[in-house]
Protein backbone atom coordinates (compact mmCIF):
# COMPACT_ATOMS: atom_id res chain seq x y z
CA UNK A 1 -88.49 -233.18 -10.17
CA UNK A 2 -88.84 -231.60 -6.64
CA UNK A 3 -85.55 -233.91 -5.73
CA UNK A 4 -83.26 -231.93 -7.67
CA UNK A 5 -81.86 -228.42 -6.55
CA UNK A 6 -81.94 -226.88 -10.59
CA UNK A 7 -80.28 -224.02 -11.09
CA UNK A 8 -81.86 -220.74 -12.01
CA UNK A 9 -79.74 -220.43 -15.08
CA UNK A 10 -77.45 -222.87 -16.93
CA UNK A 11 -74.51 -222.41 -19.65
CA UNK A 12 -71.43 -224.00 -21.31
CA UNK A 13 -68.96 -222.12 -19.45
CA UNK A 14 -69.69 -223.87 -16.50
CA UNK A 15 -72.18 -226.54 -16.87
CA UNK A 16 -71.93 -229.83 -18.65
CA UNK A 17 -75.65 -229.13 -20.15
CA UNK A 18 -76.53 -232.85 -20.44
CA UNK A 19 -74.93 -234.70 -17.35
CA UNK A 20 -76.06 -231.43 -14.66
CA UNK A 21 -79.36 -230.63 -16.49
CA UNK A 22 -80.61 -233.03 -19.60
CA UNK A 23 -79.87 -236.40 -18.22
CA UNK A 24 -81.13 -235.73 -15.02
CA UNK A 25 -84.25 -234.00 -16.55
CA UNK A 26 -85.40 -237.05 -18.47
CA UNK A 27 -84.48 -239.56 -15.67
CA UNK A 28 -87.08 -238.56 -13.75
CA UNK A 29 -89.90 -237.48 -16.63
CA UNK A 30 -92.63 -239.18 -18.15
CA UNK A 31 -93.29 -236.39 -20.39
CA UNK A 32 -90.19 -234.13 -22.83
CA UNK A 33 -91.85 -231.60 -24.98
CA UNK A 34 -89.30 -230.00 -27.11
CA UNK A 35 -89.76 -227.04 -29.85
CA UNK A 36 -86.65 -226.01 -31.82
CA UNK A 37 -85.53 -224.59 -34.70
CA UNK A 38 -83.03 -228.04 -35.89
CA UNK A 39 -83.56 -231.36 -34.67
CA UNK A 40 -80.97 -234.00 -35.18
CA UNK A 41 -81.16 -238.27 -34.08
CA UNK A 42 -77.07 -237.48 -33.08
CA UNK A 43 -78.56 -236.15 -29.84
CA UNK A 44 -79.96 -239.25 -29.20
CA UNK A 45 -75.96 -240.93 -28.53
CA UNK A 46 -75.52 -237.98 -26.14
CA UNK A 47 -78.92 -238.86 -24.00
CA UNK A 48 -78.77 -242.93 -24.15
CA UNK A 49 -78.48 -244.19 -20.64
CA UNK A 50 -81.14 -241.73 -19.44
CA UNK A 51 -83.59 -242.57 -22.61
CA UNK A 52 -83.74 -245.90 -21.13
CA UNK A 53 -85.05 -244.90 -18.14
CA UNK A 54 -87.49 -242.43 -20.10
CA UNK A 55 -88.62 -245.60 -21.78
CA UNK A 56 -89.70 -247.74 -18.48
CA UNK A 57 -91.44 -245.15 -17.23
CA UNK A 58 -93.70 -245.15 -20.22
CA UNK A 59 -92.37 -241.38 -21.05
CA UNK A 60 -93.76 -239.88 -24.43
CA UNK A 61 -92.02 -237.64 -25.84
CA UNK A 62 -93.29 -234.45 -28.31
CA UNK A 63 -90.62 -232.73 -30.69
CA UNK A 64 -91.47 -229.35 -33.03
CA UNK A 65 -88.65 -228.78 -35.53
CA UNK A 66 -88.16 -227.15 -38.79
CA UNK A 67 -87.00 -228.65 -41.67
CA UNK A 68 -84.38 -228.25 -43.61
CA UNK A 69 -85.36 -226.32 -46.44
CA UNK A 70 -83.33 -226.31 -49.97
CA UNK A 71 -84.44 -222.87 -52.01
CA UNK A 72 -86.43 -225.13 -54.52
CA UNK A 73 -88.58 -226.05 -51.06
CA UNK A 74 -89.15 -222.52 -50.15
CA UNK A 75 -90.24 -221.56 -53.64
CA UNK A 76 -92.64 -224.98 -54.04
CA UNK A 77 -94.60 -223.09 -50.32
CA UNK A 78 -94.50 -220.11 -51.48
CA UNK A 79 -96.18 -221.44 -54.80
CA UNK A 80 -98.25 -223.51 -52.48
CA UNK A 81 -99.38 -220.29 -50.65
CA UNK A 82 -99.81 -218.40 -53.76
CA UNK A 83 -102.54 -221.21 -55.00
CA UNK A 84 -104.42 -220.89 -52.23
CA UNK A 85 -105.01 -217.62 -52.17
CA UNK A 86 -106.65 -218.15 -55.61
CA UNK A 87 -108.83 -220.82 -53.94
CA UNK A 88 -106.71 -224.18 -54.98
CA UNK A 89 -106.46 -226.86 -52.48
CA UNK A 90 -102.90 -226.20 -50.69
CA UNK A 91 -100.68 -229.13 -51.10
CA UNK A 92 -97.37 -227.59 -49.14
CA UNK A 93 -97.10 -230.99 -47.11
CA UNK A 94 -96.07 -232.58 -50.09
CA UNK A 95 -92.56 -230.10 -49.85
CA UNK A 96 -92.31 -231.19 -46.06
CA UNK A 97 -92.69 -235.05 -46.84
CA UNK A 98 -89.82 -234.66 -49.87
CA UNK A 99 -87.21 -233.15 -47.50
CA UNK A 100 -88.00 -236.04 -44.61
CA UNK A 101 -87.67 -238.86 -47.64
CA UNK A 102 -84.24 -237.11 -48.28
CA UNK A 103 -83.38 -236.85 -44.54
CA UNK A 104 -83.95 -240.59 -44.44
CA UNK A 105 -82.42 -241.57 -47.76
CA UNK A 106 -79.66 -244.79 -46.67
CA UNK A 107 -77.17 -243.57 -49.31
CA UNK A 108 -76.12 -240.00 -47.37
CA UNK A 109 -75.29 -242.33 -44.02
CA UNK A 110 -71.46 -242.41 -43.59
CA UNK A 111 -70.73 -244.57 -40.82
CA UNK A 112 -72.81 -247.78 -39.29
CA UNK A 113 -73.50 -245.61 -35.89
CA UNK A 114 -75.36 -243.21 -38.15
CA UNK A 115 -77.89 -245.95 -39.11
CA UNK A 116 -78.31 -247.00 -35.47
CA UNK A 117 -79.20 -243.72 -34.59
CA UNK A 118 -82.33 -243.67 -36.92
CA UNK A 119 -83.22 -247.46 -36.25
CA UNK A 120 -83.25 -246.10 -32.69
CA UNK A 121 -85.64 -242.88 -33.54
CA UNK A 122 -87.37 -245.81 -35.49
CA UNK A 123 -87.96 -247.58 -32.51
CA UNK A 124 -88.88 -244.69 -30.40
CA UNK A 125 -91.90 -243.78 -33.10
CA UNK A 126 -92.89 -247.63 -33.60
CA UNK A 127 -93.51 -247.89 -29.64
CA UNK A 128 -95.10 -244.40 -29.17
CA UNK A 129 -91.81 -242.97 -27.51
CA UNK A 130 -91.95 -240.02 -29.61
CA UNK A 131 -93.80 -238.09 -31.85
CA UNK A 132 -92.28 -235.81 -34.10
CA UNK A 133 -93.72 -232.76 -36.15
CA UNK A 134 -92.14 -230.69 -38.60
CA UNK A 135 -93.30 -226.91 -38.48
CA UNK A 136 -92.76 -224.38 -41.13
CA UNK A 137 -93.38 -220.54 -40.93
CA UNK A 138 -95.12 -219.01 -43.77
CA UNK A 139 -96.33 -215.92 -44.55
CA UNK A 140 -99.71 -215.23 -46.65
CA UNK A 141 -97.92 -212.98 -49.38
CA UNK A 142 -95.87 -215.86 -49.74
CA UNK A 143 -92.58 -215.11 -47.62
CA UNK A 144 -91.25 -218.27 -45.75
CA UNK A 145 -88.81 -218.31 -42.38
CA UNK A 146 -87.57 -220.81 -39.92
CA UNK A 147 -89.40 -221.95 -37.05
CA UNK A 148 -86.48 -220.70 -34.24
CA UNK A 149 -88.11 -221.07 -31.02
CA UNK A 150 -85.99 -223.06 -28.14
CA UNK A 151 -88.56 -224.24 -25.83
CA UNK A 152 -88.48 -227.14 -23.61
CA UNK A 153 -90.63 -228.96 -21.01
CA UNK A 154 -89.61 -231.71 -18.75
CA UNK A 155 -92.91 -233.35 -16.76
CA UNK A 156 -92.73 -235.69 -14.09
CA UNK A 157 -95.88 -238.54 -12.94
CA UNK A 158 -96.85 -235.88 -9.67
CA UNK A 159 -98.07 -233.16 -11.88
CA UNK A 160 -94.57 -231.50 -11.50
CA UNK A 161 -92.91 -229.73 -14.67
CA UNK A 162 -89.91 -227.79 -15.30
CA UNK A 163 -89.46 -225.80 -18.22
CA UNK A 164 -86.15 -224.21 -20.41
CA UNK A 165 -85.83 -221.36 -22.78
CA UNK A 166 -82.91 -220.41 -24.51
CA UNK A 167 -79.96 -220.82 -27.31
CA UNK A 168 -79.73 -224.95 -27.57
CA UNK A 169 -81.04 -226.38 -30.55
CA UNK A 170 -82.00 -230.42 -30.13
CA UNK A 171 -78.63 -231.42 -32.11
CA UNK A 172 -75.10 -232.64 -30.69
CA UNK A 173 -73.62 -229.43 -31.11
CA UNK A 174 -76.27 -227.80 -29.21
CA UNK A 175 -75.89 -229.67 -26.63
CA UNK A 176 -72.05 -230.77 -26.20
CA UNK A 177 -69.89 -228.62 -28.41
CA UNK A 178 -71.66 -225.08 -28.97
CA UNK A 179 -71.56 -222.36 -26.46
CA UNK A 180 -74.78 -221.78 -25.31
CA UNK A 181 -77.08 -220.84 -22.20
CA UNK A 182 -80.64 -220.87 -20.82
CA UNK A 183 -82.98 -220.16 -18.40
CA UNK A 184 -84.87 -223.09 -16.21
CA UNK A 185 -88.51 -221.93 -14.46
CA UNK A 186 -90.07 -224.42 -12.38
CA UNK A 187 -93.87 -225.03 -12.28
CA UNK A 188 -93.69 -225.36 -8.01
CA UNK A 189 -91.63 -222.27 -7.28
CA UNK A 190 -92.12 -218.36 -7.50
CA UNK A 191 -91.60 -218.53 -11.20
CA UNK A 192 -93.93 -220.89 -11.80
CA UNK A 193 -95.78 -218.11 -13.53
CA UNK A 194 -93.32 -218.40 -16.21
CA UNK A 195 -93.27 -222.14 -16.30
CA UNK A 196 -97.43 -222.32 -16.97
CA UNK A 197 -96.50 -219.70 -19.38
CA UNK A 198 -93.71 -221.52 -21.41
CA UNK A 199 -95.79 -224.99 -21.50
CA UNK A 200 -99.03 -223.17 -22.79
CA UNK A 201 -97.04 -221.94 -25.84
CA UNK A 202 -95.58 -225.38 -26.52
CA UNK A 203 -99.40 -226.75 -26.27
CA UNK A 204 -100.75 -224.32 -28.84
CA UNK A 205 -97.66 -224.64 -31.18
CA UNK A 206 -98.79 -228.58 -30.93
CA UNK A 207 -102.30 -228.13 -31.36
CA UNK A 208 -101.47 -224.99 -34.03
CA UNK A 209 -103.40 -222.70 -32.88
CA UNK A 210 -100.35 -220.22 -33.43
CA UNK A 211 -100.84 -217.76 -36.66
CA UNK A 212 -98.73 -218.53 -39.58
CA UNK A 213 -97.14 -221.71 -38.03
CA UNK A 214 -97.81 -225.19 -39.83
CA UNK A 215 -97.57 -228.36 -38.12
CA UNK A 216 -96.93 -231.45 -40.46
CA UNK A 217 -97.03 -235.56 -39.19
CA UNK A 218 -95.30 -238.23 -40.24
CA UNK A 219 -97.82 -239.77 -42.69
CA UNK A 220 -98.30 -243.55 -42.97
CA UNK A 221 -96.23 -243.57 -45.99
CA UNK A 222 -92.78 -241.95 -44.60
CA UNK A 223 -93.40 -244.20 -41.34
CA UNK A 224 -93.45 -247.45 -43.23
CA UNK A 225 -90.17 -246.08 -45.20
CA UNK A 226 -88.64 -245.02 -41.98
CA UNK A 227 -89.39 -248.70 -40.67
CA UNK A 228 -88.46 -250.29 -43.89
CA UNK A 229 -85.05 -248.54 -44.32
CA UNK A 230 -83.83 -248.75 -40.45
CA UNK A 231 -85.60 -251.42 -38.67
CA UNK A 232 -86.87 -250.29 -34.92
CA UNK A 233 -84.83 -250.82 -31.91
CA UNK A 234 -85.54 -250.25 -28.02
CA UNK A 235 -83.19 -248.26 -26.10
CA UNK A 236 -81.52 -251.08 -24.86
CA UNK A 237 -81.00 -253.12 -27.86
CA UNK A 238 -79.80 -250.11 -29.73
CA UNK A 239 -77.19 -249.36 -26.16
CA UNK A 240 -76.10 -253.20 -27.04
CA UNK A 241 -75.10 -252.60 -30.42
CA UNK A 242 -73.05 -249.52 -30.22
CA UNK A 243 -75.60 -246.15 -29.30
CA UNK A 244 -73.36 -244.86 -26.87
CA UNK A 245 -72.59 -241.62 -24.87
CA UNK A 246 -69.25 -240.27 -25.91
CA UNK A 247 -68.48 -237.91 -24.05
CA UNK A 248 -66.57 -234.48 -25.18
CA UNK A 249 -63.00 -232.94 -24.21
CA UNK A 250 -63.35 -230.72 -21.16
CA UNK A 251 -67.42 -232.75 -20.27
CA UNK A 252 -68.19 -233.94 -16.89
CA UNK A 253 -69.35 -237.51 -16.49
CA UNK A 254 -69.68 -237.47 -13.28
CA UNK A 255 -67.53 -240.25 -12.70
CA UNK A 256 -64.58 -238.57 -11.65
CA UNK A 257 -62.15 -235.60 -12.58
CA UNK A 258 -62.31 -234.66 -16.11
CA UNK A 259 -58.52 -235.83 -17.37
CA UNK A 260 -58.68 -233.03 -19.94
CA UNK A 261 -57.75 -236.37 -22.96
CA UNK A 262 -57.46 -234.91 -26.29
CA UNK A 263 -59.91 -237.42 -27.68
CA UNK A 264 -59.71 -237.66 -31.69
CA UNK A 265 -62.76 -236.67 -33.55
CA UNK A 266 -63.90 -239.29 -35.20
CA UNK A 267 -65.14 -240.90 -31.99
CA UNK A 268 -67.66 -238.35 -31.95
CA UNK A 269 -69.10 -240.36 -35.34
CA UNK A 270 -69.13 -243.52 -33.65
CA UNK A 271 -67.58 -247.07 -34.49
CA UNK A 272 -66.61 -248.09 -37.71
CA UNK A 273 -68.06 -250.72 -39.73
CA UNK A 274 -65.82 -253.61 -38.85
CA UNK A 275 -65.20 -252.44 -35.29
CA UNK A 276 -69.46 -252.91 -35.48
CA UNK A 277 -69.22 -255.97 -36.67
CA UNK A 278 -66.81 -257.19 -33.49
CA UNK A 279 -69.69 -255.73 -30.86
CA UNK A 280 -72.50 -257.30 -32.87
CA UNK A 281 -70.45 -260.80 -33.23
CA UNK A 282 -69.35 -260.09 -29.31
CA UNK A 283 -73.30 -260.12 -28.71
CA UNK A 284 -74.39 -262.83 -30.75
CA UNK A 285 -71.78 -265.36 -28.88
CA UNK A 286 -73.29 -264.11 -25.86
CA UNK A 287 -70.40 -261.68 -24.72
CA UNK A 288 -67.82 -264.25 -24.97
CA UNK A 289 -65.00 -265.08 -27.09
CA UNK A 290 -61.63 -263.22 -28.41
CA UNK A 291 -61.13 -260.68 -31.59
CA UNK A 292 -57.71 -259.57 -33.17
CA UNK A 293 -56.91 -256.93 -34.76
CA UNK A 294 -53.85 -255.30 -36.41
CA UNK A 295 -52.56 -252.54 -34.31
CA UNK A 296 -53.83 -249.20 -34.83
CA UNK A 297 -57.39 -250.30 -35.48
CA UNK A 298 -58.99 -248.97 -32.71
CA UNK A 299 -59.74 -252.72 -30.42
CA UNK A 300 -60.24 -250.07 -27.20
CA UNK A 301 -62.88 -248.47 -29.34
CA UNK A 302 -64.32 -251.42 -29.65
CA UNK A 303 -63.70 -252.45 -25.90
C-alpha cells in the first residue's frame, strides 16, 4: 500500500474512481472490507482484471449491505419485532432469506453477462473469496430504515491498511456513472487515527456489536440455490467467457488519451446471447477458427 502516493480526497470530477483508486486498491490487498447501503454483482465487470490478482493473493473479501426491501418485507420485521417483544422467538431472517431467493431468481436475468456475473459471485463464495452479509436496521417499536453507511477498508500482507468514507455505494453506478466523492485515511500516516477509527466500526458492524443493526448469512440453503442456479467460476474462467471491464464515456484506462467515443449503452449490459455463444465456441476450439455474422451484429463486440 505504502507504494502508492493516494490522494487525500478523491471524486468524479476528476478521478476515474476505479482505475486511480479501486483497481489499484485491490491489486495490492489481501483483505477488502466493504459496508454499504446497495450492493450489486455489476461492480464485479468494472473490477475484473484486478479481482484476479485479489484472488492469487489469497485475498478475502467482507461485504455489509442492505437489502432490498419491498413494503410487505418491512411490515413482516416490524411484525417480527412486534412478536418478540411479547416473548415469541423472532424469525425476521426468514424476510432477509425471501428477498435474496428473489435477488437470485434466473427468470429476472436479461442478458447472458448478467448470469456470469452471479456464477462469478458464485465462485467467489464457493472458494472463500467473499463473504457477504445482509444488515437491516430496526427499531424496537417496530420502525425499520436502511443500513446507509459507505465504509471501506483495503489491507495489504505488511499490516498496512487504507481506509474510504464517503458517497459510493458498491454498484456500477456508484462507481462509474454517479457523481460522487470520498475521503481516503491511511493507517501509516498522520491520519492514521482516523483509519484505526474507520476499520474498528467495520469490525463491530461484522461482529454486531452495533445497537439496532442485524447481520444475516447466507444459510446453507440459499448457498446450495446460489450454486445450483449459476454454477461457480474463478476470476479467470469467468474473464474467458465474457466478465469484462467496459469502460465508460469520458473514463481513464490508463492506456492512453481518453478519445471521448460516444459508446452505445447497451455495452454497459454486456454481450448478447449469440455474440456469447461465438466467445464460448471461440474458447472451446481453443481460440481458433472463423465466425460470420450479418452486418450490424456487433462481431467487434465480440472481438
Amino acid at each position: 500500500m505504502r507504494e502508492i502516493e493516494w490522494q487525500i480526497t478523491y471524486s468524479t470530477d476528476k478521478d476515474d474512481l476505479v482505475a486511480a483508486f479501486y483497481q489499484p486498491c485491490l491489486e495490492r490487498s489481501t483483505a477488502y472490507w466493504r459496508a454499504v447501503g446497495y450492493f450489486s454483482s455489476k461492480v464485479l465487470a468494472l473490477i475484473s482484471p484486478a479481482i484476479e490478482k485479489f484472488y492469487e493473493q489469497n485475498g478475502a473479501m467482507r461485504i455489509v449491505a442492505s437489502p432490498a426491501l419491498s413494503e410487505e418485507d418491512r411490515a413482516a420485521i416490524r411484525n417480527a419485532y412486534k412478536k418478540r417483544a411479547e416473548g415469541e422467538q423472532l424469525q425476521k431472517d426468514e424476510t432477509v432469506i425471501a428477498c435474496l431467493r428473489r435477488y437470485l431468481d434466473p427468470s429476472r436475468l436479461q442478458t447472458s453477462e448478467e448470469r456470469l456475473r452471479l456464477q462469478l459471485l458464485s465462485g467467489m463464495i464457493r472458494d472463500g473469496l467473499l463473504d457477504l452479509r445482509i444488515a437491516v436496521r430496526a427499531h424496537e417499536n417496530g420502525d425499520v430504515g436502511l443500513y446507509h453507511e459507505k465504509i471501506g477498508v483495503f489491507g495489504d500482507a505488511h499490516g498496512d491498511f487504507v481506509t474510504f468514507n464517503g458517497s459510493p455505494n458498491e454498484t456500477w453506478n456508484g462507481w462509474a456513472l454517479n457523481a460522487e466523492s470520498f475521503a481516503l485515511h491511511r493507517s501509516w500516516g498522520p491520519e492514521a487515527r482516523h483509519a484505526h477509527s474507520e476499520r474498528s466500526l467495520f469490525q463491530q458492524t461484522w461482529d454486531e456489536q452495533r445497537a439496532g443493526v442485524s447481520l444475516f448469512q447466507l444459510n446453507d440453503e440459499v448457498i446450495s440455490e446460489l450454486f445450483e442456479r449459476f454454477s461457480p467460476l474463478d476470476p479467470d474462467d469467468a474473464r474467458r467467457k465474457g466478465v469484462s471491464t467496459f469502460r465508460l464515456p469520458g473514463s481513464s484506462s490508463g492506456e492512453g488519451p481518453d478519445l471521448g467515443l460516444a459508446y452505445p449503452d447497451f455495452l454497459a449490459d454486456g454481450l448478447r446471447d449469440y455474440q456469447q455463444r461465438c466467445v464460448e465456441d471461440w474458447f472451446e476450439a481453443g481460440c481458433r477458427g472463423t465466425f460470420a455474422l450479418a452486418t450490424g451484429t456487433g462481431k467487434t463486440v465480440i472481438a
